[in-house]
N, C-alpha and C. Protein backbone atom coordinates (compact mmCIF):
# COMPACT_ATOMS: atom_id res chain seq x y z
N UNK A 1 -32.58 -3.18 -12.58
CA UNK A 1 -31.46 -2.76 -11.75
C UNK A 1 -31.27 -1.26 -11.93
N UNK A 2 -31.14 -0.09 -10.95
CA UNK A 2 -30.96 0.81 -10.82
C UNK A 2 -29.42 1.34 -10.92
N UNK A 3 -28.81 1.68 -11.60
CA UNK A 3 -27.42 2.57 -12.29
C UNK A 3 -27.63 4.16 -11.41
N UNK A 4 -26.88 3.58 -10.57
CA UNK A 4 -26.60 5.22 -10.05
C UNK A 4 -25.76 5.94 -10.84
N UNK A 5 -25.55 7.15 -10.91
CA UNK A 5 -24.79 8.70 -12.02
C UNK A 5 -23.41 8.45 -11.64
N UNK A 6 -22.78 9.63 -11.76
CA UNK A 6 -21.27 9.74 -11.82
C UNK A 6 -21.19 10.56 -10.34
N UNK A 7 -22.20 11.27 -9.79
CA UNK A 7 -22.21 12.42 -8.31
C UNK A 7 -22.33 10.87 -7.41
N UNK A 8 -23.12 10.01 -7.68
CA UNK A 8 -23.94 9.04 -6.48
C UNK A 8 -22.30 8.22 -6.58
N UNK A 9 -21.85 7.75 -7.44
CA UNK A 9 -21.13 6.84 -7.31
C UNK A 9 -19.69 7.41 -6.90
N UNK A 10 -19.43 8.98 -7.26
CA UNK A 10 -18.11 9.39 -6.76
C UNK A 10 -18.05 9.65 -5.06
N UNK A 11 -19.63 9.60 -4.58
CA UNK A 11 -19.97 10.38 -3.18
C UNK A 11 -20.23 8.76 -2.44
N UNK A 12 -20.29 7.78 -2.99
CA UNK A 12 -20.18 6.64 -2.24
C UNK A 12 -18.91 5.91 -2.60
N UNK A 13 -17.99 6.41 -3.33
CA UNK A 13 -16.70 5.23 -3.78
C UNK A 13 -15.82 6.24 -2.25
N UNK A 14 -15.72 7.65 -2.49
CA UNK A 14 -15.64 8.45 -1.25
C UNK A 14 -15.43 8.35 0.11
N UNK A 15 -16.99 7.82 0.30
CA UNK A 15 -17.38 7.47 1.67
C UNK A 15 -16.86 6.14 2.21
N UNK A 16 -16.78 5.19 0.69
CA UNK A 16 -16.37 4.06 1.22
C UNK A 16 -15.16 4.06 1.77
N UNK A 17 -14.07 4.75 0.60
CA UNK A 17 -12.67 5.03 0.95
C UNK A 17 -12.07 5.54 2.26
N UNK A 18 -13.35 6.57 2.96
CA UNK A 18 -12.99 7.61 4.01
C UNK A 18 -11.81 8.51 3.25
N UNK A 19 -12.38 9.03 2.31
CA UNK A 19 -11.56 9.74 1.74
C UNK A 19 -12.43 11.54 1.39
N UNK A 20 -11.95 12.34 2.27
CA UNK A 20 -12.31 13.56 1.81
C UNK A 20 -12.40 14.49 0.25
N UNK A 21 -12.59 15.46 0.36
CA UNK A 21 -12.71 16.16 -1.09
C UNK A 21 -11.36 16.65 -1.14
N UNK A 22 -10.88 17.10 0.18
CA UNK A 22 -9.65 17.92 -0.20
C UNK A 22 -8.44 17.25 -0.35
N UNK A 23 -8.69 15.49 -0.08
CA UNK A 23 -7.55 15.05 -0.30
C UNK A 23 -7.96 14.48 -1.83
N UNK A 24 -8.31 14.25 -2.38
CA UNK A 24 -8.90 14.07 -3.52
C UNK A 24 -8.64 15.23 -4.72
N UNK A 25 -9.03 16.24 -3.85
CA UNK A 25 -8.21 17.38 -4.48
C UNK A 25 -6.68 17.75 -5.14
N UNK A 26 -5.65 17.21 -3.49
CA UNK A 26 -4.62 17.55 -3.47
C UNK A 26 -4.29 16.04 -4.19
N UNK A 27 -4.53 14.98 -4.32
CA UNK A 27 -3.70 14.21 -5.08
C UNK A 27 -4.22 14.16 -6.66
N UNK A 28 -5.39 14.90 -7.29
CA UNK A 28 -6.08 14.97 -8.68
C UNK A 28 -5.64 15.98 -9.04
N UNK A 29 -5.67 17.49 -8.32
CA UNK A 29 -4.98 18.71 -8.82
C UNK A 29 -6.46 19.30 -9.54
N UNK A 30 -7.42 18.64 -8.93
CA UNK A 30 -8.48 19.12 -9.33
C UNK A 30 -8.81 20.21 -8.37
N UNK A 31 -9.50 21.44 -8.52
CA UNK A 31 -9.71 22.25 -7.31
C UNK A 31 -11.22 21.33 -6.43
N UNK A 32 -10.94 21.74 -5.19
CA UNK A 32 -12.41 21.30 -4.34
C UNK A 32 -13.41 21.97 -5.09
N UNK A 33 -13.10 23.03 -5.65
CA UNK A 33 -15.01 23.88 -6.17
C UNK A 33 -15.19 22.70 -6.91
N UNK A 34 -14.61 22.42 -7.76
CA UNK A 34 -15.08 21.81 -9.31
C UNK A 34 -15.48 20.46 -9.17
N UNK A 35 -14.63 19.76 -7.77
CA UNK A 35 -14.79 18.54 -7.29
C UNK A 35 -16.37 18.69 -6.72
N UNK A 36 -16.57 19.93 -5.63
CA UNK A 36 -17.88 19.92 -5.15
C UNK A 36 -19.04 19.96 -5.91
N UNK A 37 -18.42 20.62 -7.60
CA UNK A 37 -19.68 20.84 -8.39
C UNK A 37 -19.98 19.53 -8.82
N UNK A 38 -19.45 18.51 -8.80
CA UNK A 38 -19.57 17.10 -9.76
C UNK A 38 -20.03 16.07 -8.34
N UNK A 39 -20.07 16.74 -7.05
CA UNK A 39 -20.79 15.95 -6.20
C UNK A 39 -22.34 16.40 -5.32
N UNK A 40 -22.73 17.75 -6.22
CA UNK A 40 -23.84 18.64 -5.83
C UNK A 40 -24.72 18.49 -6.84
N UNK A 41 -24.30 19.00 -8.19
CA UNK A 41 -24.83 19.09 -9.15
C UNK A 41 -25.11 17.99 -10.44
N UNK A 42 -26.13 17.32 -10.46
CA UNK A 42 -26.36 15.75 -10.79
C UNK A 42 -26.23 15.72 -12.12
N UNK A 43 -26.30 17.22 -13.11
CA UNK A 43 -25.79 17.10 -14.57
C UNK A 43 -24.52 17.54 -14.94
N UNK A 44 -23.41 17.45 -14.22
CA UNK A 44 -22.09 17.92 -14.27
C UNK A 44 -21.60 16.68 -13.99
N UNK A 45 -21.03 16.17 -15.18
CA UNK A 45 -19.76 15.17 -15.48
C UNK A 45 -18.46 15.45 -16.33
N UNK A 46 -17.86 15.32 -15.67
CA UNK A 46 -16.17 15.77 -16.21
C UNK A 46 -15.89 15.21 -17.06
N UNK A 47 -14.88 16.06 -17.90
CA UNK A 47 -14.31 15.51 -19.12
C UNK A 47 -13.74 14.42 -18.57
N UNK A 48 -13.57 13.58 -19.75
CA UNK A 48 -12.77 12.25 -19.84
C UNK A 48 -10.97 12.07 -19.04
N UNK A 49 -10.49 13.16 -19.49
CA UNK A 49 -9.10 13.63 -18.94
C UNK A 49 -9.39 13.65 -17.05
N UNK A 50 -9.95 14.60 -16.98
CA UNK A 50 -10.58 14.60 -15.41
C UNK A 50 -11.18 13.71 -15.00
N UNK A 51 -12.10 12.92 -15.36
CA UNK A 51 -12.77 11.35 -15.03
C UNK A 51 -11.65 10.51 -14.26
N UNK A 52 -10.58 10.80 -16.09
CA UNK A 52 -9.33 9.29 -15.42
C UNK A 52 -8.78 9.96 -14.04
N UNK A 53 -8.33 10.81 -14.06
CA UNK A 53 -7.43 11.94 -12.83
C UNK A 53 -8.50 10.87 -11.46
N UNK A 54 -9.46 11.33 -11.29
CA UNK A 54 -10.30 11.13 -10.17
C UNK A 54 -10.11 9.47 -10.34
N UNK A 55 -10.90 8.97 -11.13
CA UNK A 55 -10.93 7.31 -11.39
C UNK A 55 -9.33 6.65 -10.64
N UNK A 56 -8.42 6.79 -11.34
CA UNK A 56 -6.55 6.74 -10.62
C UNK A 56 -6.33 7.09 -9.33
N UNK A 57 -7.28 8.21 -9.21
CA UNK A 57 -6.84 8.72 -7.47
C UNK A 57 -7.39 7.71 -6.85
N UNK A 58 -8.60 7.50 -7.22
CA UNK A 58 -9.66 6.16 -6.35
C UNK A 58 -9.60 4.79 -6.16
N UNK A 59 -8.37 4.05 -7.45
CA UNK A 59 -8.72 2.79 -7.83
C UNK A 59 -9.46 2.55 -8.11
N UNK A 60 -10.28 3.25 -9.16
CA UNK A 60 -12.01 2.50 -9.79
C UNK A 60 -11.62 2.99 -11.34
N UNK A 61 -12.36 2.26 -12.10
CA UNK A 61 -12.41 2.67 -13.49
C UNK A 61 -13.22 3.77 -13.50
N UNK A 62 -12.88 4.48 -14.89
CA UNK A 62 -14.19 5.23 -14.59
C UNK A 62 -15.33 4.43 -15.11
N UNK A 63 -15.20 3.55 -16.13
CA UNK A 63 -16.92 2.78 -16.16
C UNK A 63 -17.73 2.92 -14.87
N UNK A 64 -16.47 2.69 -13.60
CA UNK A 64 -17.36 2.11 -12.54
C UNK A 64 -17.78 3.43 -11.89
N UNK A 65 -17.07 4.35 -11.85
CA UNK A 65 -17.46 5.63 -11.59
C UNK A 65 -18.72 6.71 -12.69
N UNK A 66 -19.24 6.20 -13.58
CA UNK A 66 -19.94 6.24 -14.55
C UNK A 66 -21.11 5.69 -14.53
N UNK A 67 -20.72 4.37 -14.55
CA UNK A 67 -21.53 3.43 -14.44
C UNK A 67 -22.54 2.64 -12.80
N UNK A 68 -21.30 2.99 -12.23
CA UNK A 68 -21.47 1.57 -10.94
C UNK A 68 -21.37 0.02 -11.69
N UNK A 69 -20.61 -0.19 -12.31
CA UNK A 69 -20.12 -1.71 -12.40
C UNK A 69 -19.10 -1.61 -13.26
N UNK A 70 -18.25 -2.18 -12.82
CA UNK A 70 -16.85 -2.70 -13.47
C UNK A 70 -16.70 -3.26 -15.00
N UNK A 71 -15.95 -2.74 -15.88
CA UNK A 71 -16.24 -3.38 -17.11
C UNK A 71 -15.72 -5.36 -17.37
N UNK A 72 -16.66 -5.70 -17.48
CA UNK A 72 -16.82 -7.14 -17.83
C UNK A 72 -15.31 -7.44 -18.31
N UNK A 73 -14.42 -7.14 -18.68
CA UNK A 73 -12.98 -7.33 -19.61
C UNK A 73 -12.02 -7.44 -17.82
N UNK A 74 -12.37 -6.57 -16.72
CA UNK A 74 -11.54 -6.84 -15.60
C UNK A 74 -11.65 -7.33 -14.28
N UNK A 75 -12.93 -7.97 -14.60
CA UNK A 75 -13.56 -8.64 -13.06
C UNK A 75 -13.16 -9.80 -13.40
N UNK A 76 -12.85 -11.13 -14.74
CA UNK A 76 -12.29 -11.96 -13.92
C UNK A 76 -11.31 -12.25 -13.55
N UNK A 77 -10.03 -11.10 -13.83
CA UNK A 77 -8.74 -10.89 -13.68
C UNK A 77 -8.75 -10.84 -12.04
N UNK A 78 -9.53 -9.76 -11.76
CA UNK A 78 -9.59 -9.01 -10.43
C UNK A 78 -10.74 -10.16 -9.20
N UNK A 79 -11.30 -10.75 -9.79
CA UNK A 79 -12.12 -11.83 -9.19
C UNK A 79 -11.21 -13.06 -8.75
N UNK A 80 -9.84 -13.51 -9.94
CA UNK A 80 -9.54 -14.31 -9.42
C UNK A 80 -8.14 -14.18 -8.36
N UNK A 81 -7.74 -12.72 -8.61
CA UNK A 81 -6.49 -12.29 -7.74
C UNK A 81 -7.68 -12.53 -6.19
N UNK A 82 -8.54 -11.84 -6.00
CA UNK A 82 -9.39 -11.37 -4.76
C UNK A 82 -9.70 -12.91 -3.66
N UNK A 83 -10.12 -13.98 -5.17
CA UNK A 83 -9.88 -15.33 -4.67
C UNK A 83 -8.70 -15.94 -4.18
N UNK A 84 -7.98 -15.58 -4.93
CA UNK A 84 -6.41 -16.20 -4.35
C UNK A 84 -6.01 -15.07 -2.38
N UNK A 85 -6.36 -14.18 -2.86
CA UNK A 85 -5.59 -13.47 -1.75
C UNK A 85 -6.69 -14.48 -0.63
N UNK A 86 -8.02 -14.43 -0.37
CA UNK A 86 -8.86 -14.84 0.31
C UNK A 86 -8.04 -16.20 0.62
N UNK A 87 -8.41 -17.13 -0.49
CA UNK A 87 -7.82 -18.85 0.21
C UNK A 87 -6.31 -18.24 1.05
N UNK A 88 -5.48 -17.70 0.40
CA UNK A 88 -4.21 -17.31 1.72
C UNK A 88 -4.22 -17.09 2.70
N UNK A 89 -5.44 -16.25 2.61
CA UNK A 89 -6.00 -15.14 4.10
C UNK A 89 -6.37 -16.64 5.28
N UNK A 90 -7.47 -17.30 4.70
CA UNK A 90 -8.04 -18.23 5.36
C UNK A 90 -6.84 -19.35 5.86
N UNK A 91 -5.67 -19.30 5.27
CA UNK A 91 -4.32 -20.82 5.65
C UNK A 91 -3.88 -19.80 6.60
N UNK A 92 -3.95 -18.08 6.93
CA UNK A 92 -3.10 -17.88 8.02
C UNK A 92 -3.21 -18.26 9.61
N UNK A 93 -2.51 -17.94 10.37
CA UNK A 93 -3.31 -18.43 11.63
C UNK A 93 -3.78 -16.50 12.38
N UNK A 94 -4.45 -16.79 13.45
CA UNK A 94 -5.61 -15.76 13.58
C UNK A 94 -4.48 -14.18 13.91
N UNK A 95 -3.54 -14.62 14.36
CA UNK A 95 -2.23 -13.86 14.82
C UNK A 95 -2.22 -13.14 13.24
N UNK A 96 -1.52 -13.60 12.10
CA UNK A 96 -1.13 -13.41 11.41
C UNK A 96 -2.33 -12.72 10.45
N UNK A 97 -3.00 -13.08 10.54
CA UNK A 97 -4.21 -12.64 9.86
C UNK A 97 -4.40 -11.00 10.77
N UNK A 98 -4.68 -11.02 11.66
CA UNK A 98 -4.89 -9.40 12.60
C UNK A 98 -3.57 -8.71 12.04
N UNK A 99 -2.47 -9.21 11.97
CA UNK A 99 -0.93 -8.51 11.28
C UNK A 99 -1.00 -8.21 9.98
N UNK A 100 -1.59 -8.84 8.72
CA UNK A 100 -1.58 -8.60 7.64
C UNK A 100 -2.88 -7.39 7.88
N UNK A 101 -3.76 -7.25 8.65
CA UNK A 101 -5.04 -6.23 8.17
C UNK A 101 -4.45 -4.97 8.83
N UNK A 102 -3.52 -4.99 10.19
CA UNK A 102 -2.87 -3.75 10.40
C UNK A 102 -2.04 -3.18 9.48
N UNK A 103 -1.41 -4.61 8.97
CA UNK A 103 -0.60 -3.66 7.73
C UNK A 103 -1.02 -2.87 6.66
N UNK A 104 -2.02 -3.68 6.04
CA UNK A 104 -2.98 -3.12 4.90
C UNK A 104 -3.93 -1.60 5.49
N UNK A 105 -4.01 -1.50 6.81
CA UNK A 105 -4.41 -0.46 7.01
C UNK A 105 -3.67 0.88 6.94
N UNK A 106 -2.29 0.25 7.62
CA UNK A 106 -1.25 1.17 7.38
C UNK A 106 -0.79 2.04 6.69
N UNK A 107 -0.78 0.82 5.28
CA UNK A 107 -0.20 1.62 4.14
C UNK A 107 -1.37 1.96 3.24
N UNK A 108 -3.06 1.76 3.69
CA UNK A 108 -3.83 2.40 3.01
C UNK A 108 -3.73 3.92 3.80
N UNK A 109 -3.55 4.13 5.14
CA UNK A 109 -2.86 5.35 5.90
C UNK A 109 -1.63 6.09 4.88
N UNK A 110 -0.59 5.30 4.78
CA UNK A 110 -0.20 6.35 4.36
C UNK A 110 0.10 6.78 3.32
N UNK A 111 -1.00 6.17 2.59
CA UNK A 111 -1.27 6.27 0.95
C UNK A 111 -1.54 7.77 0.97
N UNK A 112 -2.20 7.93 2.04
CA UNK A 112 -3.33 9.30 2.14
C UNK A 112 -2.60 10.57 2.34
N UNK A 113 -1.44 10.11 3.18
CA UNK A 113 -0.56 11.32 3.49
C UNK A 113 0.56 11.64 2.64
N UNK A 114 0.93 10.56 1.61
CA UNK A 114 1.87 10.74 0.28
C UNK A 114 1.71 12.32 -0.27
């Protein structure tokens, strides 16, 4: 199995998010240079203090930002919340289901503009 770095995994947790550098910036207090150097430059990894900053802004550990996989101690916590929300998802009816994903979009919206 291939372990992508700390640049591959901050430039795809990123992309996944649709989350820019400069907002990443403005909610870490990290500057964009230093952010751009840790997504250009493949032997530049941030101190631990700065890791968590970024890791918190993202919702990822940093293991997983480190690593690419979640530390074994919080996936089956987080495995079985993900299960529960799912069986709920599946009892709604199709109405309610399109209403809960606008919402969740919403306030992942205006997470961004906080």
């Amino acid at each position: 199995m291939f372990l992508m770095g700390f640049k591959e995994n901050l430039k795809a947790e990123l992309a996944f998010q649709d989350m820019q550098v400069k907002e990443l910036s403005d909610t870490t207090g990290i500057s964009r240079h230093t952010i751009g150097n840790y997504l250009s430059v493949r032997e530049r990894i941030p101190t631990a203090d700065v890791a968590v900053k970024i890791a918190k802004a993202l919702g990822v550990s940093v293991e997983y930002l480190v690593t690419g996989e979640e530390s074994q101690l919080e996936k089956p916590l987080l495995a079985a919340e993900i299960r529960a929300l799912v069986q709920n998802f599946k009892l709604l009816s199709e109405n309610d289901r399109k209403m809960i994903i606008a919402i969740t979009q919403l306030y992942k919206n205006q997470g961004r503009k906080s």
